[in-house]
C-alpha atoms as a PDB file:
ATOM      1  CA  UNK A   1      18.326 -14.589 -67.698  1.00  0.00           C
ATOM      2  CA  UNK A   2      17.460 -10.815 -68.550  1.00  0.00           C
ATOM      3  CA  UNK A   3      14.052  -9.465 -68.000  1.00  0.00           C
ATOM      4  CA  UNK A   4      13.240  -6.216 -70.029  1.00  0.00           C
ATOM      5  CA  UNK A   5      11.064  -4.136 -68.730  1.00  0.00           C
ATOM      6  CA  UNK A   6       9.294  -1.499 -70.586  1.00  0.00           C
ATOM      7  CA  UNK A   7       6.882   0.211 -67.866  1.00  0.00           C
ATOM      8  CA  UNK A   8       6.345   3.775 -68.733  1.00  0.00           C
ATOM      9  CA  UNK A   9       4.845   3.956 -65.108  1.00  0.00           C
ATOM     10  CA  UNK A  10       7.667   2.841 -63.653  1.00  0.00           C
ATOM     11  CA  UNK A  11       9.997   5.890 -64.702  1.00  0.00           C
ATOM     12  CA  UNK A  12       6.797   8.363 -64.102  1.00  0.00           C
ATOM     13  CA  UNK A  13       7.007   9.877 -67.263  1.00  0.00           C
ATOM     14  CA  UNK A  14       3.477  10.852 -68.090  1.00  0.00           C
ATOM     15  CA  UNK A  15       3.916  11.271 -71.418  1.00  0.00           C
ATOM     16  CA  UNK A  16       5.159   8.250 -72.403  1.00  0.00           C
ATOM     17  CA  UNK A  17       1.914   6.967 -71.196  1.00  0.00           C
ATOM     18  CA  UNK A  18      -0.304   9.576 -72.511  1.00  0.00           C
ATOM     19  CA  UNK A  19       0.978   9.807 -75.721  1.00  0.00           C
ATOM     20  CA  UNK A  20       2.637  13.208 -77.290  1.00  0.00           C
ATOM     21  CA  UNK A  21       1.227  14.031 -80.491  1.00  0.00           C
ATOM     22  CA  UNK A  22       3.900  16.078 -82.169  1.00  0.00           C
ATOM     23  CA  UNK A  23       4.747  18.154 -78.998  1.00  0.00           C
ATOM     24  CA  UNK A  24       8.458  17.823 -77.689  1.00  0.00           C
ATOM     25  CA  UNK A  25       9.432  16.732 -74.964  1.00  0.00           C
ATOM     26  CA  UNK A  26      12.232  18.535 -73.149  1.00  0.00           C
ATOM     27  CA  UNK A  27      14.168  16.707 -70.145  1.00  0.00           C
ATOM     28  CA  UNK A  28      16.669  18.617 -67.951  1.00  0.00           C
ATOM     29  CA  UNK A  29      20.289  17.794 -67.265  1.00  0.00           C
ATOM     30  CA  UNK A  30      19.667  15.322 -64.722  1.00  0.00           C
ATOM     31  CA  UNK A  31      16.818  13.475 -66.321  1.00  0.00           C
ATOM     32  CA  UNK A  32      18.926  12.974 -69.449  1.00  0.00           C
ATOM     33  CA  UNK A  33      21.588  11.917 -67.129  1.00  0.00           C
ATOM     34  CA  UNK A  34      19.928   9.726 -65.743  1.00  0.00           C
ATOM     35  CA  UNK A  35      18.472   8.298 -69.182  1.00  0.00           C
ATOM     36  CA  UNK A  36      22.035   7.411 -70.813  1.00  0.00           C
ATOM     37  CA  UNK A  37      23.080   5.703 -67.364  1.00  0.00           C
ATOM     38  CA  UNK A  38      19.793   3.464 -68.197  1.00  0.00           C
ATOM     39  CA  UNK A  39      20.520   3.180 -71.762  1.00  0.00           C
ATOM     40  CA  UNK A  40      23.981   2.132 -71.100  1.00  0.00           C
ATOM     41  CA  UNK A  41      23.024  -0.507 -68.705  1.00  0.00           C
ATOM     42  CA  UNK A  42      20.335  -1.977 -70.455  1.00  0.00           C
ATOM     43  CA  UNK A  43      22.871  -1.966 -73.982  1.00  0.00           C
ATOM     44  CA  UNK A  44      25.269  -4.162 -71.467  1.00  0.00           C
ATOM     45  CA  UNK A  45      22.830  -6.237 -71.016  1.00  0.00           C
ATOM     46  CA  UNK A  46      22.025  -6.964 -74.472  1.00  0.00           C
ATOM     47  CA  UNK A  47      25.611  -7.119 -75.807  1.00  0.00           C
ATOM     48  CA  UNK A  48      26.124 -10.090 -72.954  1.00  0.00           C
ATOM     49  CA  UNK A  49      22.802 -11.600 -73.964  1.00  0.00           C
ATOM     50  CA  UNK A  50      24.083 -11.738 -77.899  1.00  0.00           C
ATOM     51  CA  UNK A  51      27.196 -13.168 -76.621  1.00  0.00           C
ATOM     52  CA  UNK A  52      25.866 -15.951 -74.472  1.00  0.00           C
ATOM     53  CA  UNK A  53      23.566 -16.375 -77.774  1.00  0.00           C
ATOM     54  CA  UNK A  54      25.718 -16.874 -79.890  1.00  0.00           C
ATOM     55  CA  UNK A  55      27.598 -19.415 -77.947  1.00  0.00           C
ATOM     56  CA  UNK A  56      24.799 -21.508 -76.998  1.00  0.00           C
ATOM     57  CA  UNK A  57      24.125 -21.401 -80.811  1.00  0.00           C
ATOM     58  CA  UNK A  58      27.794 -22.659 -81.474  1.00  0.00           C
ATOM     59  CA  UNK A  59      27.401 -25.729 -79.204  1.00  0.00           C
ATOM     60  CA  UNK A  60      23.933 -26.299 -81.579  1.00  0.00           C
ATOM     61  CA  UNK A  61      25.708 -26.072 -84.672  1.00  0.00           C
ATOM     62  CA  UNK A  62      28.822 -28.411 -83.119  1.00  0.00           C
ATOM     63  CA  UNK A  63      28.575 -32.050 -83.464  1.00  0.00           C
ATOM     64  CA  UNK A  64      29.545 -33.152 -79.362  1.00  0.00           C
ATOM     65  CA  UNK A  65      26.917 -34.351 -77.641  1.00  0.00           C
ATOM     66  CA  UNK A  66      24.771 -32.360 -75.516  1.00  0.00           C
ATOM     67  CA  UNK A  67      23.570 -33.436 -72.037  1.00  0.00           C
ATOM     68  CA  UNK A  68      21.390 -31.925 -69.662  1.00  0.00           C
ATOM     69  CA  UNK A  69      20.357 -31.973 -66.151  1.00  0.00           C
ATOM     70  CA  UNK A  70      16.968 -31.606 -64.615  1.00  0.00           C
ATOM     71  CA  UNK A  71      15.659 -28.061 -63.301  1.00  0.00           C
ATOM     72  CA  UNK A  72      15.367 -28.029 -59.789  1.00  0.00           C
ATOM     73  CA  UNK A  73      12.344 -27.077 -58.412  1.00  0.00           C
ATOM     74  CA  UNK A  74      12.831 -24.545 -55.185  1.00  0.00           C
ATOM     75  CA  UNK A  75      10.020 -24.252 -52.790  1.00  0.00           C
ATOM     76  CA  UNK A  76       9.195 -20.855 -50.930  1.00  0.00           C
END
């Protein structure tokens, strides 16, 4: 399961939080750097959610059967 997370607080950019108007917003070498490598992890993520997606969706649209198994329940 994938979580996406979307906390401008979390990457400390204040004006993600704040709001920009029409200003621009200029990030250095490292802090775009550091943006792709995010971007590129979090586009992984999707493309392997879209697959698993469309599989589970291919076992819907198939005629076997489909059987299932309770959830265990974990205690802390």
């Amino acid at each position: 399961m994938y979580e996406i997370i979307a906390n401008p607080e979390d990457y400390d950019i204040d004006d993600l939080i704040k709001g920009t108007g029409h200003t621009k917003i200029e990030f250095s070498g490292q802090e775009r750097k550091s943006w792709a490598q995010e971007i590129d992890t979090f586009t992984t993520k999707l493309v392997r959610f879209t697959e698993k997606a469309q599989e589970l969706a291919k076992v819907f649209r198939g005629s076997d059967a489909i059987t299932t198994t309770p959830a265990c329940k974990y205690s802390a």
